[in-house]
ModelCIF file with pLDDT and N, C-alpha, C, O atoms, coordinates in Angstrom:
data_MODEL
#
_entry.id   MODEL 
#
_entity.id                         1 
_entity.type                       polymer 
_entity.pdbx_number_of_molecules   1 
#
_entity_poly.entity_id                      1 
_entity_poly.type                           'polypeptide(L)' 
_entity_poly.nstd_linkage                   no 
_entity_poly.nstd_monomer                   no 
_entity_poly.pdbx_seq_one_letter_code       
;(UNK)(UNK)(UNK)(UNK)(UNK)(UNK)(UNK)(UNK)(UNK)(UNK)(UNK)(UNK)(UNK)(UNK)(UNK)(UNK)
(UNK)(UNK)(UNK)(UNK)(UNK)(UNK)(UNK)(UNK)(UNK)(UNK)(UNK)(UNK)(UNK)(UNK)(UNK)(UNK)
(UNK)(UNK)(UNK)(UNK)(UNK)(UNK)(UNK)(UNK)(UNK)
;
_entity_poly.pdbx_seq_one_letter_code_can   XXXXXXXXXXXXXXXXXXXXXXXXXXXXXXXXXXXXXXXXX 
_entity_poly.pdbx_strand_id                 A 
#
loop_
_entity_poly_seq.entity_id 
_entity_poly_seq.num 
_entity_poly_seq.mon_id 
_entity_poly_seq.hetero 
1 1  UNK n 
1 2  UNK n 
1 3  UNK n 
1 4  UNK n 
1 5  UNK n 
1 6  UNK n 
1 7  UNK n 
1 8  UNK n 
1 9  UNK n 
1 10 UNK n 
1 11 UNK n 
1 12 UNK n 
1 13 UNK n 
1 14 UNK n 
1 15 UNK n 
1 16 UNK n 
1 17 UNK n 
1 18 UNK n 
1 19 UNK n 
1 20 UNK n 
1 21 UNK n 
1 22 UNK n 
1 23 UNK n 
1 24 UNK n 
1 25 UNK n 
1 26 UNK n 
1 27 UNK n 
1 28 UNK n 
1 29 UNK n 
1 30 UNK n 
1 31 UNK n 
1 32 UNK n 
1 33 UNK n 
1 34 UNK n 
1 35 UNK n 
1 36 UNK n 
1 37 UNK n 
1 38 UNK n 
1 39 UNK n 
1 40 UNK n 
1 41 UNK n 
#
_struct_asym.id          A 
_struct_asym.entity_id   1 
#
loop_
_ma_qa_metric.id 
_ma_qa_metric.mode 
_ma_qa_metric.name 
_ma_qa_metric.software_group_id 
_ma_qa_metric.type 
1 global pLDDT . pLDDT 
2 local  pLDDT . pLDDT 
#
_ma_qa_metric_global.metric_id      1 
_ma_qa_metric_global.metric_value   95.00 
_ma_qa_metric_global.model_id       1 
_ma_qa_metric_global.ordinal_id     1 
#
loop_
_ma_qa_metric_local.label_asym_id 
_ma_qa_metric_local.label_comp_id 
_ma_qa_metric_local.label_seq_id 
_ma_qa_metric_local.metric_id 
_ma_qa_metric_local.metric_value 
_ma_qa_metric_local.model_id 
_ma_qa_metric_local.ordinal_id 
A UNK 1  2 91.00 1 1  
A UNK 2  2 92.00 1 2  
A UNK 3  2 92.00 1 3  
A UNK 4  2 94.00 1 4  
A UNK 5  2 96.00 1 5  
A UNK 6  2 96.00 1 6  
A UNK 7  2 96.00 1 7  
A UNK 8  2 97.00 1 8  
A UNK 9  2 98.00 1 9  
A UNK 10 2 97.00 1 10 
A UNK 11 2 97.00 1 11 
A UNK 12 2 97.00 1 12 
A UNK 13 2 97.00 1 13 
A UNK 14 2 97.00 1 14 
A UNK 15 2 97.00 1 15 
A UNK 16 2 97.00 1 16 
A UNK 17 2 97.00 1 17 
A UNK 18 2 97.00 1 18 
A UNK 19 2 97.00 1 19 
A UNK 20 2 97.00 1 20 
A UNK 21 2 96.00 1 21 
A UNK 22 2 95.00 1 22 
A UNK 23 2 95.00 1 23 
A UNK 24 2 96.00 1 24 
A UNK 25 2 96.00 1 25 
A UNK 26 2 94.00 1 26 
A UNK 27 2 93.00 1 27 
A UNK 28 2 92.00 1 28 
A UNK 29 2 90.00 1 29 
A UNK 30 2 93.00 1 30 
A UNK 31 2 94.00 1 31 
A UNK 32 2 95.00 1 32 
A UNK 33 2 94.00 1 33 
A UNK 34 2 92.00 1 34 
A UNK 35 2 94.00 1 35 
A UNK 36 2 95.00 1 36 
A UNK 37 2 94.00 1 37 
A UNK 38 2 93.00 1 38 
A UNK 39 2 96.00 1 39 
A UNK 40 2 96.00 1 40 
A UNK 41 2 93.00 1 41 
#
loop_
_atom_site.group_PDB 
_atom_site.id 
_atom_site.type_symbol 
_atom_site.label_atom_id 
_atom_site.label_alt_id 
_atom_site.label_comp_id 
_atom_site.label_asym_id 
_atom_site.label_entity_id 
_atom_site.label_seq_id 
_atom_site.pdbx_PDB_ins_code 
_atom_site.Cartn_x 
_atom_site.Cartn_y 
_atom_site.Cartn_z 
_atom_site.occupancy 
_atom_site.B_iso_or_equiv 
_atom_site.pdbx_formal_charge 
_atom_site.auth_seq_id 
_atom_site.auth_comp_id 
_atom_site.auth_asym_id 
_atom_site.auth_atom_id 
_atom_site.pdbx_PDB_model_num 
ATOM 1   N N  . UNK A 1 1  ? -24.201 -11.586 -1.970 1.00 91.00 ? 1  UNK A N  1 
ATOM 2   C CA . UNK A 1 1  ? -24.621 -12.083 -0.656 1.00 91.00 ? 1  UNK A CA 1 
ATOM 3   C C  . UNK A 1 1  ? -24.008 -11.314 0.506  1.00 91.00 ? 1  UNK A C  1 
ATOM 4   O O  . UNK A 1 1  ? -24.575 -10.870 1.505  1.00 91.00 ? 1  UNK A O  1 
ATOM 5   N N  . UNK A 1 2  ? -22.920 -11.264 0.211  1.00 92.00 ? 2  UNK A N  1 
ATOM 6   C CA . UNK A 1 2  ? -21.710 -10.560 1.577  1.00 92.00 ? 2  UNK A CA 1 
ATOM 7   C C  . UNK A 1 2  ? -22.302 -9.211  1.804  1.00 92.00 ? 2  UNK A C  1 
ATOM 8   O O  . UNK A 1 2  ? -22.567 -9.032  2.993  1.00 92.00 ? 2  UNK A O  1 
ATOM 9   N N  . UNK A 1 3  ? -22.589 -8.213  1.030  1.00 92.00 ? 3  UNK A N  1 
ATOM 10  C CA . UNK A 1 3  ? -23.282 -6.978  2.025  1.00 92.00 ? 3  UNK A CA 1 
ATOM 11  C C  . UNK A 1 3  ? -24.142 -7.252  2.356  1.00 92.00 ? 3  UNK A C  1 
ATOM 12  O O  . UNK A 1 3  ? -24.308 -6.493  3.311  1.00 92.00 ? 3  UNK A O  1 
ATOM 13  N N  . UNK A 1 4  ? -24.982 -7.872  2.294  1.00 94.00 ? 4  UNK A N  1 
ATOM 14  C CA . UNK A 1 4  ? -26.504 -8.086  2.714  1.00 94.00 ? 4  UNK A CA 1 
ATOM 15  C C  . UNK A 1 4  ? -26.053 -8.925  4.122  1.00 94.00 ? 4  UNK A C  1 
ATOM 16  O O  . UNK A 1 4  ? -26.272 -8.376  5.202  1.00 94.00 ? 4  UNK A O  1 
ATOM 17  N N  . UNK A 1 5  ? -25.642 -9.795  4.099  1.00 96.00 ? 5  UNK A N  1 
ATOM 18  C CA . UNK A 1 5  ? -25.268 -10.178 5.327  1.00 96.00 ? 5  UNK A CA 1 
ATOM 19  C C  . UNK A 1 5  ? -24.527 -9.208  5.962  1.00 96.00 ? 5  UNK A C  1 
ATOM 20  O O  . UNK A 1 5  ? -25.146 -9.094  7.020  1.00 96.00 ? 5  UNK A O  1 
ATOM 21  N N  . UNK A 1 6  ? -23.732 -8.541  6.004  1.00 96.00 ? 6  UNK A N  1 
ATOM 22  C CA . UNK A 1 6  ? -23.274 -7.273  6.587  1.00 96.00 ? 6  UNK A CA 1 
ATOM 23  C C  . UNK A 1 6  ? -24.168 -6.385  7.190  1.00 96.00 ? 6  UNK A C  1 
ATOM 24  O O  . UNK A 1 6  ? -24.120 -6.008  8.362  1.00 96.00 ? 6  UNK A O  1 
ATOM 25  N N  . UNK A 1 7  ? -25.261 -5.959  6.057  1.00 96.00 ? 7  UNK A N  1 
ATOM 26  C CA . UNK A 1 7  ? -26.287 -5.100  6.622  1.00 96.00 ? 7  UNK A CA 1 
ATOM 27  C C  . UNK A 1 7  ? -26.714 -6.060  8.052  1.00 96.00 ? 7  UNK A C  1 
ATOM 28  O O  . UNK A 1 7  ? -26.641 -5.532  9.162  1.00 96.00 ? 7  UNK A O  1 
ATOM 29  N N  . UNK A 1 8  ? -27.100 -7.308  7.917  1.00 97.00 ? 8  UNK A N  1 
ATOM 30  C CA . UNK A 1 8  ? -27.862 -7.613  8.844  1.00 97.00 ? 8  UNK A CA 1 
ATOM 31  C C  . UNK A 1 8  ? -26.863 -7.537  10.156 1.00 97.00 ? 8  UNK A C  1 
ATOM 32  O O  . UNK A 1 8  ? -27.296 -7.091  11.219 1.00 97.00 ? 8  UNK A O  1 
ATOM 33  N N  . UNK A 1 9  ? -25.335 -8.054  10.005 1.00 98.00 ? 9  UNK A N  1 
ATOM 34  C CA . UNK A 1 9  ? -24.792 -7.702  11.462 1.00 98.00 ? 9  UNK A CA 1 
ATOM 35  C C  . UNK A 1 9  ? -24.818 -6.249  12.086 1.00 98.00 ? 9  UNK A C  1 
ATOM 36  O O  . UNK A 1 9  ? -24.714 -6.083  13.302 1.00 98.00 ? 9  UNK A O  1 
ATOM 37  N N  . UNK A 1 10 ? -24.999 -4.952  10.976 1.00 97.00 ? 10 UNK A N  1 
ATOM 38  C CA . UNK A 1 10 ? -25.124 -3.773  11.626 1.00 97.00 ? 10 UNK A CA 1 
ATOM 39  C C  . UNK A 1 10 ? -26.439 -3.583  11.911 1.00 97.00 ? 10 UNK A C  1 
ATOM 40  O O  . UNK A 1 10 ? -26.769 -2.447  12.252 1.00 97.00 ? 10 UNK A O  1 
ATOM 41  N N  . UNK A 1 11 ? -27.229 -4.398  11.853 1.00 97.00 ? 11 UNK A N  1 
ATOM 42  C CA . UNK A 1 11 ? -28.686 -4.695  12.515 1.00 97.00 ? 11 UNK A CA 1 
ATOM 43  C C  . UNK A 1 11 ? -28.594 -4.939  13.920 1.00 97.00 ? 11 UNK A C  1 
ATOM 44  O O  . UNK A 1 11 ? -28.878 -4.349  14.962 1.00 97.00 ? 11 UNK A O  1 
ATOM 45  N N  . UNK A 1 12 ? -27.892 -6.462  13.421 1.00 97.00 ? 12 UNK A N  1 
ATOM 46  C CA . UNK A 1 12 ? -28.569 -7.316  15.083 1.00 97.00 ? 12 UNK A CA 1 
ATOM 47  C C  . UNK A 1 12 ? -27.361 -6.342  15.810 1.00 97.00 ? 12 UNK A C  1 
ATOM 48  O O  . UNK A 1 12 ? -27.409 -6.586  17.015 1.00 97.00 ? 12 UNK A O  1 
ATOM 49  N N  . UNK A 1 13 ? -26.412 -5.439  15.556 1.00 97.00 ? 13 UNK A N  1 
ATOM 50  C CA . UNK A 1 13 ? -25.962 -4.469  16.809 1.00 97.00 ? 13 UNK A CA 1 
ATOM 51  C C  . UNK A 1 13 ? -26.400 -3.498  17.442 1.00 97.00 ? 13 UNK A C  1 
ATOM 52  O O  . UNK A 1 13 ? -26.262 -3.051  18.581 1.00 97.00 ? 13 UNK A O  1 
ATOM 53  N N  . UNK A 1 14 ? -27.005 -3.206  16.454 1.00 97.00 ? 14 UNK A N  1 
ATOM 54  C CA . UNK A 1 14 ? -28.028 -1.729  16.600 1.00 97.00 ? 14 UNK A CA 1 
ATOM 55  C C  . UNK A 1 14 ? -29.625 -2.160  16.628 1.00 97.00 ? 14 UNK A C  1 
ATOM 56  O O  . UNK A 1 14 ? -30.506 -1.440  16.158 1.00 97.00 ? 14 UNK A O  1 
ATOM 57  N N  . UNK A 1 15 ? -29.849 -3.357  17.210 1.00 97.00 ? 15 UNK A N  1 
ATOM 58  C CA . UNK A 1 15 ? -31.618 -3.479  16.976 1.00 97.00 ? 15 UNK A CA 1 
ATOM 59  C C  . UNK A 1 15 ? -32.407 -2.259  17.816 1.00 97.00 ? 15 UNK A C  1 
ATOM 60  O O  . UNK A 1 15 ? -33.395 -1.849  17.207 1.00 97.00 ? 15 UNK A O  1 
ATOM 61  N N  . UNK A 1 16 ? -32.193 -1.711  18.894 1.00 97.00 ? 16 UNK A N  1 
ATOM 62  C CA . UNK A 1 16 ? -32.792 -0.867  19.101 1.00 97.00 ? 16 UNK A CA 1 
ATOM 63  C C  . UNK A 1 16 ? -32.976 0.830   18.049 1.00 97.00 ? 16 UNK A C  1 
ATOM 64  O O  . UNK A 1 16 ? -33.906 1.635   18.024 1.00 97.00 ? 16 UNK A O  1 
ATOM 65  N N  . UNK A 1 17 ? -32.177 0.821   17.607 1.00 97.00 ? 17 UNK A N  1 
ATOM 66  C CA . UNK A 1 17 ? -32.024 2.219   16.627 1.00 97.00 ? 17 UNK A CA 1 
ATOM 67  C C  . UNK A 1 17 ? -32.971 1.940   15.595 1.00 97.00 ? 17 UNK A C  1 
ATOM 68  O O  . UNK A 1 17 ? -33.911 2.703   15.371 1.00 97.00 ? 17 UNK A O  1 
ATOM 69  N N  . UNK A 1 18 ? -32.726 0.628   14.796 1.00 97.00 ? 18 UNK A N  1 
ATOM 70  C CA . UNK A 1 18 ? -33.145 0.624   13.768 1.00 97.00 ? 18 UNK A CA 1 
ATOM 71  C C  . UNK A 1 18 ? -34.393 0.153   13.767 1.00 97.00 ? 18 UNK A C  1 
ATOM 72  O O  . UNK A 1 18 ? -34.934 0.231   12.664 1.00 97.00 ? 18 UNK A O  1 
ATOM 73  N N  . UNK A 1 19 ? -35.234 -0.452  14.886 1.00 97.00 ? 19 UNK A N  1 
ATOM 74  C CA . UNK A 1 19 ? -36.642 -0.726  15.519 1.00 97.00 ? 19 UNK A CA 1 
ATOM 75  C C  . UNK A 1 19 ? -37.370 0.880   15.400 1.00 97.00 ? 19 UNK A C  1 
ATOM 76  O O  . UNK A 1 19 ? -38.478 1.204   14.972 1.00 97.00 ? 19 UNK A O  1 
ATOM 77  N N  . UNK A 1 20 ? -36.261 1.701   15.962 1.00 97.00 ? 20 UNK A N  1 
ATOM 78  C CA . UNK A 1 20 ? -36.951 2.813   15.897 1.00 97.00 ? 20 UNK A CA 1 
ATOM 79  C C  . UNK A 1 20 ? -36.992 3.766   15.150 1.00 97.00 ? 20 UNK A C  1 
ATOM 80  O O  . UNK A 1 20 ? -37.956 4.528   15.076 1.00 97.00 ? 20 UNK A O  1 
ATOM 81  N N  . UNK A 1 21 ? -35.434 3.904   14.162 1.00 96.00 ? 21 UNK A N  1 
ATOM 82  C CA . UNK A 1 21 ? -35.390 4.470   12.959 1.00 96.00 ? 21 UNK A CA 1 
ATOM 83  C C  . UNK A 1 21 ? -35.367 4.080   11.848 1.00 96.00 ? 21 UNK A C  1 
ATOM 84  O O  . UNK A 1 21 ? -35.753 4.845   10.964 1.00 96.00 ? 21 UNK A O  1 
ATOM 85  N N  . UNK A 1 22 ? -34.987 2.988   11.574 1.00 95.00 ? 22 UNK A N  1 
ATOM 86  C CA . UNK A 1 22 ? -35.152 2.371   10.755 1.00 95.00 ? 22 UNK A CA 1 
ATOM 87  C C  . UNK A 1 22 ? -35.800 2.523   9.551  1.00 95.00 ? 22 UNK A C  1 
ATOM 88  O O  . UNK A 1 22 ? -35.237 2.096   8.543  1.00 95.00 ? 22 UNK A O  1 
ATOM 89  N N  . UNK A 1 23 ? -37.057 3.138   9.448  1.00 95.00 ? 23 UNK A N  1 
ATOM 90  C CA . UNK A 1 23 ? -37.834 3.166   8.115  1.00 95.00 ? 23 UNK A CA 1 
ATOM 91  C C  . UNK A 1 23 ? -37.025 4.811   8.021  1.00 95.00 ? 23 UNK A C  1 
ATOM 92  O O  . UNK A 1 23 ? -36.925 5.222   6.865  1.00 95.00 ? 23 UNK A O  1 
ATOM 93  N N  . UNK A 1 24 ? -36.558 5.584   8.930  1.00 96.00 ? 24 UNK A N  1 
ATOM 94  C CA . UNK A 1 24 ? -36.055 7.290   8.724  1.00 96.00 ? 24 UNK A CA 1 
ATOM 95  C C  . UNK A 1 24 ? -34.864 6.879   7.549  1.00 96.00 ? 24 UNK A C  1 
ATOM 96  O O  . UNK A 1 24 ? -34.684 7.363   6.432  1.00 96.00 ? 24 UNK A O  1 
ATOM 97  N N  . UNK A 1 25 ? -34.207 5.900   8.194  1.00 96.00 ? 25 UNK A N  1 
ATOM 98  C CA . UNK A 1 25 ? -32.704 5.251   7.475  1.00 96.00 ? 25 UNK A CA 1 
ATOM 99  C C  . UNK A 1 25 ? -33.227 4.805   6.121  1.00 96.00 ? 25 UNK A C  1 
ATOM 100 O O  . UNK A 1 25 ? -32.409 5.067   5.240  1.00 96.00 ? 25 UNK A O  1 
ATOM 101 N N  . UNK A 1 26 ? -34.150 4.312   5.746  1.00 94.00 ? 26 UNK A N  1 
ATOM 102 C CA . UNK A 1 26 ? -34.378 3.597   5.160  1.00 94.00 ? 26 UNK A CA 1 
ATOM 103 C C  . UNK A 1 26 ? -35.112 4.603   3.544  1.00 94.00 ? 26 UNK A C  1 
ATOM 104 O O  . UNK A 1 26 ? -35.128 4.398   2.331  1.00 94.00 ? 26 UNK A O  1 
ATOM 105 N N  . UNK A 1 27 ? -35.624 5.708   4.492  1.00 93.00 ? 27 UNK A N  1 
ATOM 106 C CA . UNK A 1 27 ? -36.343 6.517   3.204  1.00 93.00 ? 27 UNK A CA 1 
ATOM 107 C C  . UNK A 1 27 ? -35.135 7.722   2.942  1.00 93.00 ? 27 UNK A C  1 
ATOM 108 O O  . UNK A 1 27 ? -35.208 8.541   2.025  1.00 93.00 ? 27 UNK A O  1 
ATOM 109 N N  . UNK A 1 28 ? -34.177 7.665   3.793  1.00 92.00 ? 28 UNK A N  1 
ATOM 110 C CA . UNK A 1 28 ? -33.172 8.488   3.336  1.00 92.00 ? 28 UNK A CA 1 
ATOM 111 C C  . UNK A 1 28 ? -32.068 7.903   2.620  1.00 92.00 ? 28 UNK A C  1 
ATOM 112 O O  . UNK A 1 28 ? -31.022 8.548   2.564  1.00 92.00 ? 28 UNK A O  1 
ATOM 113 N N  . UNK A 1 29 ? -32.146 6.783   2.067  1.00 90.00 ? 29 UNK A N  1 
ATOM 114 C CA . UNK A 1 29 ? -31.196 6.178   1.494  1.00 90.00 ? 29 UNK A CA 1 
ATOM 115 C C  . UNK A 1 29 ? -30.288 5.254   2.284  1.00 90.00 ? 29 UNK A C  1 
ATOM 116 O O  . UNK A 1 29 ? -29.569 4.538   1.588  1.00 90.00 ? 29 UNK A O  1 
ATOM 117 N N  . UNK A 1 30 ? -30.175 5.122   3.645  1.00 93.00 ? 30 UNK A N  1 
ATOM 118 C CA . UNK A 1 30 ? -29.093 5.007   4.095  1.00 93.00 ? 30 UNK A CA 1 
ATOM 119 C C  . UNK A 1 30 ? -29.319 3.353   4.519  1.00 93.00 ? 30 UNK A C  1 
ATOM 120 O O  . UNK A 1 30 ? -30.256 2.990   5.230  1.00 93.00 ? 30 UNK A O  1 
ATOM 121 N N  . UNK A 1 31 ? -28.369 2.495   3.998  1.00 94.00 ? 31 UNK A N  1 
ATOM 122 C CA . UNK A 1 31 ? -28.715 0.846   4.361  1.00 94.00 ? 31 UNK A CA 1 
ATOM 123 C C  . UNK A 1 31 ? -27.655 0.702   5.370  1.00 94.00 ? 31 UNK A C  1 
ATOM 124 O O  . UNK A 1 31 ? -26.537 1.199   5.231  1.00 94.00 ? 31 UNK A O  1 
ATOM 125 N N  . UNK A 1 32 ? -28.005 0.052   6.329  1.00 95.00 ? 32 UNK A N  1 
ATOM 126 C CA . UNK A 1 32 ? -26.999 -0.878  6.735  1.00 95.00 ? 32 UNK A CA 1 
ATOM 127 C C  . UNK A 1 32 ? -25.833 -1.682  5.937  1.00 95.00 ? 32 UNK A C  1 
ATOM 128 O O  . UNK A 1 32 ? -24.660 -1.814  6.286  1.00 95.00 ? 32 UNK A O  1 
ATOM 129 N N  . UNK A 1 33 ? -26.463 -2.177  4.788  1.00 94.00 ? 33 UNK A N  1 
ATOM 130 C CA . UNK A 1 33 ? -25.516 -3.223  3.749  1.00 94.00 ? 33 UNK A CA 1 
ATOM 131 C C  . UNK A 1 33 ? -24.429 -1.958  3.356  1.00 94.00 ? 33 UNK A C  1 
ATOM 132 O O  . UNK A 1 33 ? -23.269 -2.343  3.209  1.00 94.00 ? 33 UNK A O  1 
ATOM 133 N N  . UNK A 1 34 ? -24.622 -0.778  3.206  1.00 92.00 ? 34 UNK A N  1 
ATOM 134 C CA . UNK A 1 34 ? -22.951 0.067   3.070  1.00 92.00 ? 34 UNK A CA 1 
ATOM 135 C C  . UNK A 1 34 ? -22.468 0.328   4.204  1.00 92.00 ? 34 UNK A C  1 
ATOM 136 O O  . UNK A 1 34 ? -21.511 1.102   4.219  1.00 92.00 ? 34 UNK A O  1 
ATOM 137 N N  . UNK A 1 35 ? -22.954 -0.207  5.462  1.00 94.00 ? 35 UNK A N  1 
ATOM 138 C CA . UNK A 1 35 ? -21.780 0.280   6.229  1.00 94.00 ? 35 UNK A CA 1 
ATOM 139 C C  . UNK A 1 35 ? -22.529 1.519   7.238  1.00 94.00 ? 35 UNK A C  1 
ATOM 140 O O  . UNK A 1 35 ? -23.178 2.491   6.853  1.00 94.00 ? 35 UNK A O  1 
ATOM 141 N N  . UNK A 1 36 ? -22.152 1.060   8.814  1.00 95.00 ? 36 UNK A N  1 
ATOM 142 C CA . UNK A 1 36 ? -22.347 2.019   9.785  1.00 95.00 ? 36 UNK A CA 1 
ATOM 143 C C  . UNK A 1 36 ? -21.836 3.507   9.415  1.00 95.00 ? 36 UNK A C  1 
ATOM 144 O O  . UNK A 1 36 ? -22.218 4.524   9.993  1.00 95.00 ? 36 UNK A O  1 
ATOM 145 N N  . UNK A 1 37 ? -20.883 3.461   8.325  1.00 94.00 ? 37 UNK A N  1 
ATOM 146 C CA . UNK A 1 37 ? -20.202 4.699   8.249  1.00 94.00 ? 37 UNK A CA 1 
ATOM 147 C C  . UNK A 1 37 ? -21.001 5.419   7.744  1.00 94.00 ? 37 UNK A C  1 
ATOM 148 O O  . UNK A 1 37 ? -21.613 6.278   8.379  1.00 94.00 ? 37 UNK A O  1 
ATOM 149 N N  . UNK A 1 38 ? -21.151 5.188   6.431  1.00 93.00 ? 38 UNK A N  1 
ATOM 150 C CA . UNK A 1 38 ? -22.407 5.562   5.623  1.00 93.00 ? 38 UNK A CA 1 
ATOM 151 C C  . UNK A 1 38 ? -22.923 6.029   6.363  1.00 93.00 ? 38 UNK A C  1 
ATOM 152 O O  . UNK A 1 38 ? -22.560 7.179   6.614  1.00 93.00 ? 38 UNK A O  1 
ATOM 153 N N  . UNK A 1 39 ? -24.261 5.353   7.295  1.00 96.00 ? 39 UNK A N  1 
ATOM 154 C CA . UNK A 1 39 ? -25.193 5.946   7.869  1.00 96.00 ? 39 UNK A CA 1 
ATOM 155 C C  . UNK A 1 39 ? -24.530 6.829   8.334  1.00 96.00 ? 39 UNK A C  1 
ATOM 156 O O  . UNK A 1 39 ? -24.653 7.871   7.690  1.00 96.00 ? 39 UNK A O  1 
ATOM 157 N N  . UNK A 1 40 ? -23.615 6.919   9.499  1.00 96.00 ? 40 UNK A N  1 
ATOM 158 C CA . UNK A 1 40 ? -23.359 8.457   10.353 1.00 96.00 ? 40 UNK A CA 1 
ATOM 159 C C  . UNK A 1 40 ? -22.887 9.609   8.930  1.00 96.00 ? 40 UNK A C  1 
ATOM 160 O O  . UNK A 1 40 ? -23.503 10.622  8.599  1.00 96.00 ? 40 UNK A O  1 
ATOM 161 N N  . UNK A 1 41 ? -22.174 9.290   8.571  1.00 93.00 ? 41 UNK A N  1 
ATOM 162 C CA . UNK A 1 41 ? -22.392 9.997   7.262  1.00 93.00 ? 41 UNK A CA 1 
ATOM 163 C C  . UNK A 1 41 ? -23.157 10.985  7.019  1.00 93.00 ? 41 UNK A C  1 
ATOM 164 O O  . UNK A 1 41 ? -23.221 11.452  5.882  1.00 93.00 ? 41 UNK A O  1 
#
């Protein structure tokens, strides 16, 4: 349960990014649920 809820708080911080990149993040592997780091990563 706990990353998934995680992913969603690095959501509702970033709703504009991920409105707009989101599916980019998303087909490159990169979730929210590991972590903002990850993504910049």
């Amino acid at each position: 349960s706990d990353p998934i809820i995680f992913g969603h708080v690095v959501r509702a911080f970033l709703p504009k990014t991920f409105a707009r990149y989101g599916e980019t993040l998303a087909a490159a592997g990169l979730s929210p649920n590991d972590g903002l780091g990850t993504i910049l990563n």
